[in-house]
C-alpha atoms as a PDB file:
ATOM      1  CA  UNK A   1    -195.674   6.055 174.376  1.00  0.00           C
ATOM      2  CA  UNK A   2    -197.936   8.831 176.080  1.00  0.00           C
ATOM      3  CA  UNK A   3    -201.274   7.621 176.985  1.00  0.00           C
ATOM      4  CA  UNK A   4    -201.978  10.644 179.067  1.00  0.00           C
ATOM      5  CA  UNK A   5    -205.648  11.269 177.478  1.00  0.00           C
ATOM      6  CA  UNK A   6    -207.086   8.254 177.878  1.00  0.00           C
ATOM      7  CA  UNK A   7    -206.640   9.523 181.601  1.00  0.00           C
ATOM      8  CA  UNK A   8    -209.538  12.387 180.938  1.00  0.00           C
ATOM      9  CA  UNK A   9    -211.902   8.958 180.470  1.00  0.00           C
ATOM     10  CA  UNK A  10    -214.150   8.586 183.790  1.00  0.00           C
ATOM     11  CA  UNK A  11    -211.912   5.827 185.533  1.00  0.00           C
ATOM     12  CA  UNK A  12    -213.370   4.028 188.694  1.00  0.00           C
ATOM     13  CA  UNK A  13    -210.725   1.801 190.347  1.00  0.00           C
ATOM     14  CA  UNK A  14    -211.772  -0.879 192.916  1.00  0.00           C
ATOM     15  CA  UNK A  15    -209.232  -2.961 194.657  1.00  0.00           C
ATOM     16  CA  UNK A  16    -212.298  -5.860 195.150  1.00  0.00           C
ATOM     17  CA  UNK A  17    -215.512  -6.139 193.415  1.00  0.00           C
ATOM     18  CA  UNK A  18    -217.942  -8.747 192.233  1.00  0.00           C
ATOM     19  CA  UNK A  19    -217.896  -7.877 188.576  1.00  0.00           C
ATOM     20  CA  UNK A  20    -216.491  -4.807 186.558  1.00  0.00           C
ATOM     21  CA  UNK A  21    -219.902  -5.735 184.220  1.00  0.00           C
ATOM     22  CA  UNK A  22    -222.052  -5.808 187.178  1.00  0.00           C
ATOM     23  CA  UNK A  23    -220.984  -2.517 188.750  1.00  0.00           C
ATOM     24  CA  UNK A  24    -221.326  -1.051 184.962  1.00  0.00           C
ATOM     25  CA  UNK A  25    -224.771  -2.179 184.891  1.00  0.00           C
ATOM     26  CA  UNK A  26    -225.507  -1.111 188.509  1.00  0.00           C
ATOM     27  CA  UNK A  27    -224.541   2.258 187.540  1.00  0.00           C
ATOM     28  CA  UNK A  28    -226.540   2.541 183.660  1.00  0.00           C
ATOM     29  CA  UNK A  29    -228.715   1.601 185.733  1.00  0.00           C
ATOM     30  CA  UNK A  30    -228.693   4.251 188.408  1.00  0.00           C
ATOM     31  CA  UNK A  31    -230.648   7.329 188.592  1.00  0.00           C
ATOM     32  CA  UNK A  32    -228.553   9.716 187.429  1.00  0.00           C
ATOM     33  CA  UNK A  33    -226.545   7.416 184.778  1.00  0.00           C
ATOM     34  CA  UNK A  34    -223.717   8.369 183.102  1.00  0.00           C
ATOM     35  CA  UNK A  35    -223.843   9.860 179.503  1.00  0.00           C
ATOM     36  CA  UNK A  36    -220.537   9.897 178.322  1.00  0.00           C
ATOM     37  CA  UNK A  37    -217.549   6.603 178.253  1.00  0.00           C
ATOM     38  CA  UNK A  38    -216.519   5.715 181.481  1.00  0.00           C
ATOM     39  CA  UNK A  39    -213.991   2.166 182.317  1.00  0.00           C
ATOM     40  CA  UNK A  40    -215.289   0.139 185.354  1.00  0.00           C
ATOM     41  CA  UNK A  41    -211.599  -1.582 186.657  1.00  0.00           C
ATOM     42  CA  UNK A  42    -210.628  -4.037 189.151  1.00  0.00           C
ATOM     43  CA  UNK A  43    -208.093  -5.887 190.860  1.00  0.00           C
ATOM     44  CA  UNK A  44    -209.536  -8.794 191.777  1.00  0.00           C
ATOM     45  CA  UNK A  45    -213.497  -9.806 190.886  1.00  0.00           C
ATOM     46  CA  UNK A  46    -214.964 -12.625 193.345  1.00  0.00           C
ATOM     47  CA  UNK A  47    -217.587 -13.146 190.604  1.00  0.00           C
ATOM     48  CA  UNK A  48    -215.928 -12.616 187.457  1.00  0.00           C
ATOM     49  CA  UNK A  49    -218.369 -13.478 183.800  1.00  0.00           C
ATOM     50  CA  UNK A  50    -217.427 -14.950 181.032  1.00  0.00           C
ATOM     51  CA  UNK A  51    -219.508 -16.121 177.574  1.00  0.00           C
ATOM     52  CA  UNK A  52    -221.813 -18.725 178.189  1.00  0.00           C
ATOM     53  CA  UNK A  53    -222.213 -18.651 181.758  1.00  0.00           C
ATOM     54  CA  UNK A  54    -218.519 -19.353 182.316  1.00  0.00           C
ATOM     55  CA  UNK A  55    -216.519 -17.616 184.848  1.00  0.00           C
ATOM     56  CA  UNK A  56    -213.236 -15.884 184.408  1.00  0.00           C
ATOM     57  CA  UNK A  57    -210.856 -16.420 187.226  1.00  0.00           C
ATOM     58  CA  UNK A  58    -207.439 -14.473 187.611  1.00  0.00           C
ATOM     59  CA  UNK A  59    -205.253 -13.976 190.564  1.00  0.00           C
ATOM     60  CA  UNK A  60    -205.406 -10.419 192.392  1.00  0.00           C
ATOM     61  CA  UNK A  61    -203.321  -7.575 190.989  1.00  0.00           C
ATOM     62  CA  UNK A  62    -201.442  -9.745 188.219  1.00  0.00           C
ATOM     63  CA  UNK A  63    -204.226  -9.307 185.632  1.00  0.00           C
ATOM     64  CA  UNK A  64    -206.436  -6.685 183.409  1.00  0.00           C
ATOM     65  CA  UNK A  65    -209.941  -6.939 184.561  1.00  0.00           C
ATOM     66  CA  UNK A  66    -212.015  -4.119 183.148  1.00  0.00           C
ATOM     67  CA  UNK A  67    -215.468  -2.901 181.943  1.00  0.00           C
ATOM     68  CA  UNK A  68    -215.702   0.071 178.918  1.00  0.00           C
ATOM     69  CA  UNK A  69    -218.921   1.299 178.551  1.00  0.00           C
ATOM     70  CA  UNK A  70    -219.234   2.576 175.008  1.00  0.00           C
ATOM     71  CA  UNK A  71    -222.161   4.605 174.212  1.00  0.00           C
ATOM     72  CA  UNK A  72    -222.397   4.829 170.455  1.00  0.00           C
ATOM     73  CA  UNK A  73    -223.215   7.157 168.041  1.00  0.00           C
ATOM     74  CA  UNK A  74    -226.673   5.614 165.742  1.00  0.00           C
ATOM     75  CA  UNK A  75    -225.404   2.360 165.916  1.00  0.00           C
ATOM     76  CA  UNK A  76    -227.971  -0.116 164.406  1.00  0.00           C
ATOM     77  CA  UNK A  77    -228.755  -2.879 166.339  1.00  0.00           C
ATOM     78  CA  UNK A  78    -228.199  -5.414 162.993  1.00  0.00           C
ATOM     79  CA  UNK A  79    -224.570  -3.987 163.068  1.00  0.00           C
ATOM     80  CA  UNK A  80    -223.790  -5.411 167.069  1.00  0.00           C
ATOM     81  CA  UNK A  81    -221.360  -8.251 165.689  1.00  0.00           C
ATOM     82  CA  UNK A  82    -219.128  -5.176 164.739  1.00  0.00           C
ATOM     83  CA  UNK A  83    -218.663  -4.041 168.555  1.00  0.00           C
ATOM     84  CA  UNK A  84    -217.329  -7.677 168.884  1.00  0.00           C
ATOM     85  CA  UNK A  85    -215.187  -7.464 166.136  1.00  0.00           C
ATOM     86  CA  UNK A  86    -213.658  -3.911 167.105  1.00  0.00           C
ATOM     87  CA  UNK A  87    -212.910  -5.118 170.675  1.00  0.00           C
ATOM     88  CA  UNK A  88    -211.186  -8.301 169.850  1.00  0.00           C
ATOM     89  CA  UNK A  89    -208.559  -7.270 167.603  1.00  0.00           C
ATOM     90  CA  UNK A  90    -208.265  -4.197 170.196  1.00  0.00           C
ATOM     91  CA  UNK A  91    -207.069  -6.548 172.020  1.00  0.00           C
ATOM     92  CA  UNK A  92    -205.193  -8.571 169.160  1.00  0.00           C
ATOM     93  CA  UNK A  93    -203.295  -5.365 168.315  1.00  0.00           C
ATOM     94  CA  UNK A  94    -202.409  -4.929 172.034  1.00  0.00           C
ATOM     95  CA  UNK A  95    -200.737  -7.963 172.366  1.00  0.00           C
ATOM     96  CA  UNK A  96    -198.510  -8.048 168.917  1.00  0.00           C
ATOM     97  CA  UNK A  97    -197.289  -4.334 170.102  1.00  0.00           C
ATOM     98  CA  UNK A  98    -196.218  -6.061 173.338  1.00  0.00           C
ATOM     99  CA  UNK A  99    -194.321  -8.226 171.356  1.00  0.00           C
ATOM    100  CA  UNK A 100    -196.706 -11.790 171.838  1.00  0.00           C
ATOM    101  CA  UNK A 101    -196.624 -14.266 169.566  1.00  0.00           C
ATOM    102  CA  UNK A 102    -199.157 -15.985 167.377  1.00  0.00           C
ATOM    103  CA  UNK A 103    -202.082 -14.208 168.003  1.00  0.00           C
ATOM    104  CA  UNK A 104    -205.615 -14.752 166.728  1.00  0.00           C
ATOM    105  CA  UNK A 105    -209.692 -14.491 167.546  1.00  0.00           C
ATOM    106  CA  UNK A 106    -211.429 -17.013 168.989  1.00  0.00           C
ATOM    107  CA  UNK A 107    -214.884 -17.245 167.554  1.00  0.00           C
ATOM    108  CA  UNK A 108    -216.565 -14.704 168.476  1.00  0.00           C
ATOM    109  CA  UNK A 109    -213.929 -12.692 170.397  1.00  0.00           C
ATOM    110  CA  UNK A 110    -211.926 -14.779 172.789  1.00  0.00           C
ATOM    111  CA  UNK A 111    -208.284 -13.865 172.028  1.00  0.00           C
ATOM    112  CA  UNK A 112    -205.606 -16.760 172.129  1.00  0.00           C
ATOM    113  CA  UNK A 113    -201.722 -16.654 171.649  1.00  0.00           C
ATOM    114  CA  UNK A 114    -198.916 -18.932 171.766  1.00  0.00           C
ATOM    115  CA  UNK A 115    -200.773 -21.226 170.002  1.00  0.00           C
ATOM    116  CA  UNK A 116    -204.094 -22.769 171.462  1.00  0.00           C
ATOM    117  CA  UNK A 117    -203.781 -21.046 174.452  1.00  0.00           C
ATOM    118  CA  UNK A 118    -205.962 -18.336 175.956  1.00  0.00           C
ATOM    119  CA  UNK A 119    -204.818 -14.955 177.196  1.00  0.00           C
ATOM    120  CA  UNK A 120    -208.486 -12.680 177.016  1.00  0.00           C
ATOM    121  CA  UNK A 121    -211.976 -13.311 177.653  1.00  0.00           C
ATOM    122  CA  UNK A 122    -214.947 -10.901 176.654  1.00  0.00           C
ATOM    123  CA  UNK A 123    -218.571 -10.560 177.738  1.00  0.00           C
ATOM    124  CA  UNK A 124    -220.077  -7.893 175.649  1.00  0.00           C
ATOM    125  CA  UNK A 125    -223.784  -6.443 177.139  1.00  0.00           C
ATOM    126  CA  UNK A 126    -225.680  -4.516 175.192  1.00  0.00           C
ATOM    127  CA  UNK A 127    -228.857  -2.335 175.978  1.00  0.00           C
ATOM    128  CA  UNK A 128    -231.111  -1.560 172.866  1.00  0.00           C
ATOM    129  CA  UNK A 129    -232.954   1.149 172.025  1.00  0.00           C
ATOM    130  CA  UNK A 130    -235.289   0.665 169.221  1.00  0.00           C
ATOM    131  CA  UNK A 131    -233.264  -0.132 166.236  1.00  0.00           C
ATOM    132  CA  UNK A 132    -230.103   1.309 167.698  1.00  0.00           C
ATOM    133  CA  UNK A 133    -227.677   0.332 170.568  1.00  0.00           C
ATOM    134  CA  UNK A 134    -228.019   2.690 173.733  1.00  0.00           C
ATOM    135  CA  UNK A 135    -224.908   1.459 175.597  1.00  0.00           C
ATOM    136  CA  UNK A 136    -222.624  -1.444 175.682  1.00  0.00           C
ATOM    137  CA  UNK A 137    -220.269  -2.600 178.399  1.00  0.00           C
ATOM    138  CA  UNK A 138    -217.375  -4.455 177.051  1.00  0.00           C
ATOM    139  CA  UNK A 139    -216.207  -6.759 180.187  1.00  0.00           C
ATOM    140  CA  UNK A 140    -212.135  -7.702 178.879  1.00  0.00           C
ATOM    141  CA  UNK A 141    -209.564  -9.868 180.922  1.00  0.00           C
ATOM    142  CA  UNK A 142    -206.747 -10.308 179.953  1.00  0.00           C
ATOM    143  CA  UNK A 143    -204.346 -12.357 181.687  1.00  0.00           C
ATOM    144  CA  UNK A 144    -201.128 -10.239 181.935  1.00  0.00           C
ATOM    145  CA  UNK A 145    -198.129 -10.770 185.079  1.00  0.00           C
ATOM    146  CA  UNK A 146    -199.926 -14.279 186.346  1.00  0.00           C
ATOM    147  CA  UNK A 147    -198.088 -17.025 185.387  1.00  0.00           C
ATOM    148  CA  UNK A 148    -199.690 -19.981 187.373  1.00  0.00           C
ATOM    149  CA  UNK A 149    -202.850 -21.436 187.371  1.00  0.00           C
ATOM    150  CA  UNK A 150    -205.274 -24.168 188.368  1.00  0.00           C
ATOM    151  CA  UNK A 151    -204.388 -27.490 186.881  1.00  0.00           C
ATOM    152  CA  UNK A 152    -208.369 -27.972 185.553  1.00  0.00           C
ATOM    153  CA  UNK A 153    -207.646 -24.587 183.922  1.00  0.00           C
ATOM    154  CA  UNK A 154    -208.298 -26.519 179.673  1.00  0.00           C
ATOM    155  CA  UNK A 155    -205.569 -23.364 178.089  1.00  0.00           C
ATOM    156  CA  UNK A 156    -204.757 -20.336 179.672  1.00  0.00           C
ATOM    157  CA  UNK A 157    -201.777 -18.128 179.390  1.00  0.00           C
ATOM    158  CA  UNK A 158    -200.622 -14.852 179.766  1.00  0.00           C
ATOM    159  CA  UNK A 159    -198.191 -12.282 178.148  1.00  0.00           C
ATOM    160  CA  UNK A 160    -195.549 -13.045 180.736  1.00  0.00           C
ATOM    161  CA  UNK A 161    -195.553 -16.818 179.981  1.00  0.00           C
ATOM    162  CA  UNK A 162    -195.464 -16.191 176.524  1.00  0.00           C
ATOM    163  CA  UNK A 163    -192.546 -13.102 176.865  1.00  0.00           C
ATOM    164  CA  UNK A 164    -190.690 -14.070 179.805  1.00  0.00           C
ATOM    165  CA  UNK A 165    -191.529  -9.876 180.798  1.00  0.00           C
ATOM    166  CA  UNK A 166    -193.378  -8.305 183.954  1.00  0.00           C
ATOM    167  CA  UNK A 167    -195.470  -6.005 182.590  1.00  0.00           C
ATOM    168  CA  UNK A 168    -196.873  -2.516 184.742  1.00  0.00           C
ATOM    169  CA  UNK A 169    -199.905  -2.761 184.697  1.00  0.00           C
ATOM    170  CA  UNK A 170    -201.197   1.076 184.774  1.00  0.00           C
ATOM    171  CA  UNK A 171    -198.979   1.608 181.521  1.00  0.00           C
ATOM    172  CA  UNK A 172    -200.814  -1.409 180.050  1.00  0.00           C
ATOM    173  CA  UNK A 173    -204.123  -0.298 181.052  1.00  0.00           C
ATOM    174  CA  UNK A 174    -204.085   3.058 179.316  1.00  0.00           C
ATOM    175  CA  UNK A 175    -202.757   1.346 175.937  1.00  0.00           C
ATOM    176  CA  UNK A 176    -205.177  -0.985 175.698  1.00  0.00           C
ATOM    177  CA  UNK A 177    -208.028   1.601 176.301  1.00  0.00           C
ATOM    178  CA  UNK A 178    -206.458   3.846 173.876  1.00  0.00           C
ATOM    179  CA  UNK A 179    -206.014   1.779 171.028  1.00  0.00           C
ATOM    180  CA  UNK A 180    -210.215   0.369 171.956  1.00  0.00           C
ATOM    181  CA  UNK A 181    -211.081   3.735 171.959  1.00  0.00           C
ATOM    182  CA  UNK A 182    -209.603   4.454 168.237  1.00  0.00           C
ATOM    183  CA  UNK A 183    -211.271   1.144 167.275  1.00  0.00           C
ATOM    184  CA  UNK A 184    -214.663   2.076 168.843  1.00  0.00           C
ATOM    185  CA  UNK A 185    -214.801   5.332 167.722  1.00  0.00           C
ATOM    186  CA  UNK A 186    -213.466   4.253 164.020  1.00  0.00           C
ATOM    187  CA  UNK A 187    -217.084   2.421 164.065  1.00  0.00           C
ATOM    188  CA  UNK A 188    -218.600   5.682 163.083  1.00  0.00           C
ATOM    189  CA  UNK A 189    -217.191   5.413 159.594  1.00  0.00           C
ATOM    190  CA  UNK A 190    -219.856   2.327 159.319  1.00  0.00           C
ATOM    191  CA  UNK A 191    -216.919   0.912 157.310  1.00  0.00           C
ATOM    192  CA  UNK A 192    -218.109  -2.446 158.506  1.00  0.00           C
ATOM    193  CA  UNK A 193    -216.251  -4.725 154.911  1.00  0.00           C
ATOM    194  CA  UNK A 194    -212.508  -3.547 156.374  1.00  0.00           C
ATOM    195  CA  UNK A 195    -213.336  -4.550 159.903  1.00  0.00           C
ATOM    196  CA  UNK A 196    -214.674  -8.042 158.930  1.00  0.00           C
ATOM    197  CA  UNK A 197    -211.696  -8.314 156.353  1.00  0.00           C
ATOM    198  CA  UNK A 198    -209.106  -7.372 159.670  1.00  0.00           C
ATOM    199  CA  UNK A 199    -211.383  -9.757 161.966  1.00  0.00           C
ATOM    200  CA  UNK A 200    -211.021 -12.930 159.563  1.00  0.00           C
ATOM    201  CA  UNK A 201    -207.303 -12.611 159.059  1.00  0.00           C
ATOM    202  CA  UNK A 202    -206.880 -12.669 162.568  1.00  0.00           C
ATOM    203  CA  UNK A 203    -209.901 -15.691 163.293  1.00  0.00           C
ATOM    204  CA  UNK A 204    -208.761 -18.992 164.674  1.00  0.00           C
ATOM    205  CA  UNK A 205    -209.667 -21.962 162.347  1.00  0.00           C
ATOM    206  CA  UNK A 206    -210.096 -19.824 158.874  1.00  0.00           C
ATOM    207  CA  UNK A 207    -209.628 -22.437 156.438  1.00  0.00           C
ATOM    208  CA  UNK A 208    -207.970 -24.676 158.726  1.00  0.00           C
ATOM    209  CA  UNK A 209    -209.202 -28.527 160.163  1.00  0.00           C
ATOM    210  CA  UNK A 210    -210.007 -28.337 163.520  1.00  0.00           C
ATOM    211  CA  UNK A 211    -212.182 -29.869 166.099  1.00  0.00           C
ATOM    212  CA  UNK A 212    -215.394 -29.153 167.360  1.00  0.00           C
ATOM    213  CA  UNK A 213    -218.892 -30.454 169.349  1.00  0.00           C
ATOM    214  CA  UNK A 214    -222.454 -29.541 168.347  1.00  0.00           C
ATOM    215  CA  UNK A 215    -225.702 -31.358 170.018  1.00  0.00           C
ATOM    216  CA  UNK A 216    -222.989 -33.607 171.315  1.00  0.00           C
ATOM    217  CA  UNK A 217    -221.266 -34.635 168.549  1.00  0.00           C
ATOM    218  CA  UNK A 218    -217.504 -33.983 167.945  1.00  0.00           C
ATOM    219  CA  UNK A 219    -216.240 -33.356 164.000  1.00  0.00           C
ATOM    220  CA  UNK A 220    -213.222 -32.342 162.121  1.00  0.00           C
ATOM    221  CA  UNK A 221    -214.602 -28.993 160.707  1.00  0.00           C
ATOM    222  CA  UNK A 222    -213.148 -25.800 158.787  1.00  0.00           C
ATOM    223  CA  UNK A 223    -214.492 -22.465 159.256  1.00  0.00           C
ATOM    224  CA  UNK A 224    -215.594 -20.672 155.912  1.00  0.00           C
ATOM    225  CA  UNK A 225    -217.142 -17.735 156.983  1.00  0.00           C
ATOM    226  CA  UNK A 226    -218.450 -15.313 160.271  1.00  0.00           C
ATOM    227  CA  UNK A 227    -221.443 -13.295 159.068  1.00  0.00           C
ATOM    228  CA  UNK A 228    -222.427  -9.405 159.716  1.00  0.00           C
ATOM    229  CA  UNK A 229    -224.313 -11.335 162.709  1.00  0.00           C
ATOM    230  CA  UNK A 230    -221.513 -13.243 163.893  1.00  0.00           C
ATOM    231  CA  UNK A 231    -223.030 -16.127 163.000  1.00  0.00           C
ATOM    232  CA  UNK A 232    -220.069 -18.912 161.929  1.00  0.00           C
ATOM    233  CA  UNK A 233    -220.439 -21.270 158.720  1.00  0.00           C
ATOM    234  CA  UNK A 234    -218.189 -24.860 159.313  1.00  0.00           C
ATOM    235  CA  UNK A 235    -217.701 -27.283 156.878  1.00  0.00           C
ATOM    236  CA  UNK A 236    -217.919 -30.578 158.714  1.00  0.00           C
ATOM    237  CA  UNK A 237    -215.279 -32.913 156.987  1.00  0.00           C
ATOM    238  CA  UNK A 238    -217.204 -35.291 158.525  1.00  0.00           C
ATOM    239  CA  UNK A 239    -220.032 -35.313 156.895  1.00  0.00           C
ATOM    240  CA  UNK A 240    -219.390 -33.456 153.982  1.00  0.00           C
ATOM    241  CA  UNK A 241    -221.571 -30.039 154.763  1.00  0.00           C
ATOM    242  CA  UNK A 242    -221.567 -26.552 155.454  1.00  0.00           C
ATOM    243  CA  UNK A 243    -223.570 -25.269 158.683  1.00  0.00           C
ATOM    244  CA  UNK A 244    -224.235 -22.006 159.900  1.00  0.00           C
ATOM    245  CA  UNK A 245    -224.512 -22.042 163.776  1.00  0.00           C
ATOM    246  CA  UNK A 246    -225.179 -19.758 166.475  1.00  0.00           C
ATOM    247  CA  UNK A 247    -223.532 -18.203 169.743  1.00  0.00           C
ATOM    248  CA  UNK A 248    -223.976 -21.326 171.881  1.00  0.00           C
ATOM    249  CA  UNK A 249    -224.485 -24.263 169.204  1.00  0.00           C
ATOM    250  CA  UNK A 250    -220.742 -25.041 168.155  1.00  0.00           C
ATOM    251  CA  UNK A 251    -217.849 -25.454 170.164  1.00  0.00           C
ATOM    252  CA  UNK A 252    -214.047 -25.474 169.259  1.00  0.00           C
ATOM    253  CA  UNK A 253    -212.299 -28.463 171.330  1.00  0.00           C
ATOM    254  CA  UNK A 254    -208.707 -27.521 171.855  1.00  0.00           C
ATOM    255  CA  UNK A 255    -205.998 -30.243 172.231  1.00  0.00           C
ATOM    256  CA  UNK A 256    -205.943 -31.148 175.386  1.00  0.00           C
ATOM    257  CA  UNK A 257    -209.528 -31.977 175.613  1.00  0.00           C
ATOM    258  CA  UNK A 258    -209.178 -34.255 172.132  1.00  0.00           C
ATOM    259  CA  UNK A 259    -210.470 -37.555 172.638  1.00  0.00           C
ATOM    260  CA  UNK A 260    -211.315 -40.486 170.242  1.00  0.00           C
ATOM    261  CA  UNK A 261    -211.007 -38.661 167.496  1.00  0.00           C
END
């Protein structure tokens, strides 16, 4: 495959930084900011972000670590969920091309494989404007070439544990930024009903029992439904009702962390 445009995007390369995000925001930011998409990458981030305040760790040079700032075109500020949606089966499609196996979305755009394992994080920062979104940096990593890691690590894994394959990483760089930008730009259709349709075939725990923690308490639960807001609706087998919950009120438990159930 020839990825040779995405090379006419505003790359910036760093062999060390704190944070691909950071940087990104440093430079919005700046006095003269950019106006047009531009990818913040790295080899190696000493203080890389995840969701919730989490960190994402990965070992120098054997990894994806990246910022795209997206600047989009009217997008409403109700319709943010659907930059969340684009960018995680971005990534979904990424991996099945590469030829990894049982991939799906982590609520809201964590992407696993192999199972319950997981092979991307995503921190996605948005800067409003009015009713519409000015910018967004899209922080990805996804865990690529590594194929050890820290034993209080809950799931990780990466293509080449799941492929047995070494993967060049320039090569994957450009296809994963070309097939975002398609998705991204596709967002200007506003055809927001196929994109949730695509994002729910592809969600972890559609219509299946698994296990999850709210205000400390752990359930059997089946998700029903991710709204335009990315809020998520479980049924808790438990106790026989549907909630809707938030970013940081529900958490899916994944099997090595089961206990007592």
């Amino acid at each position: 495959m020839n990825y040779e445009l995405n090379k006419m995007i505003n790359e910036q390369k760093f062999k060390i930084i704190d944070s691909t995000n950071n940087e990104a925001q440093r430079q919005l930011t700046a006095e003269n900011p950019p106006r047009e998409d531009f990818v913040i990458r790295a080899e190696f981030q000493t203080d890389g972000r995840g969701q919730r305040g989490h960190t994402w760790e990965a070992q120098n040079a054997e990894n994806l670590t990246f910022s795209y700032v997206f600047f989009p075109e009217r997008l409403e500020v109700q319709n943010q969920f659907q930059l969340s949606e684009a960018a995680a089966l971005s990534v979904a499609e990424f991996l099945e091309k590469n030829s990894v196996p049982e991939v799906s979305i982590k609520w809201p755009n964590d992407v696993y494989a192999g199972g319950m394992k997981k092979v991307c994080g995503m921190l996605i920062e948005n800067t409003l404007s009015g009713h519409y979104i000015k910018s967004s940096i899209i922080g990805i990593g996804i865990n690529v070439n590594q194929s050890l890691w820290r034993e209080n690590l809950p799931n990780p894994v990466s293509m080449t544990n799941l492929t047995g394959k070494f993967y060049n990483l320039d090569e994957k760089f450009y296809e994963i930024v070309s097939i975002l930008r398609r998705r991204l730009s596709e967002l200007k259709k506003e055809n927001f009903p196929a994109l949730k349709a695509e994002y729910m075939k592809k969600l972890l725990g559609l219509n299946r029992t698994l296990i999850y923690s709210s205000e400390g308490k752990i359930f059997k639960g089946v998700i029903k439904d991710v709204d335009s807001h990315g809020y998520i609706t479980i049924f808790n087998e438990n106790a026989n009702e549907e909630k809707t919950y938030d970013f940081n009120q529900v958490n899916l438990i994944i099997p090595e962390q089961k206990k007592n159930i």
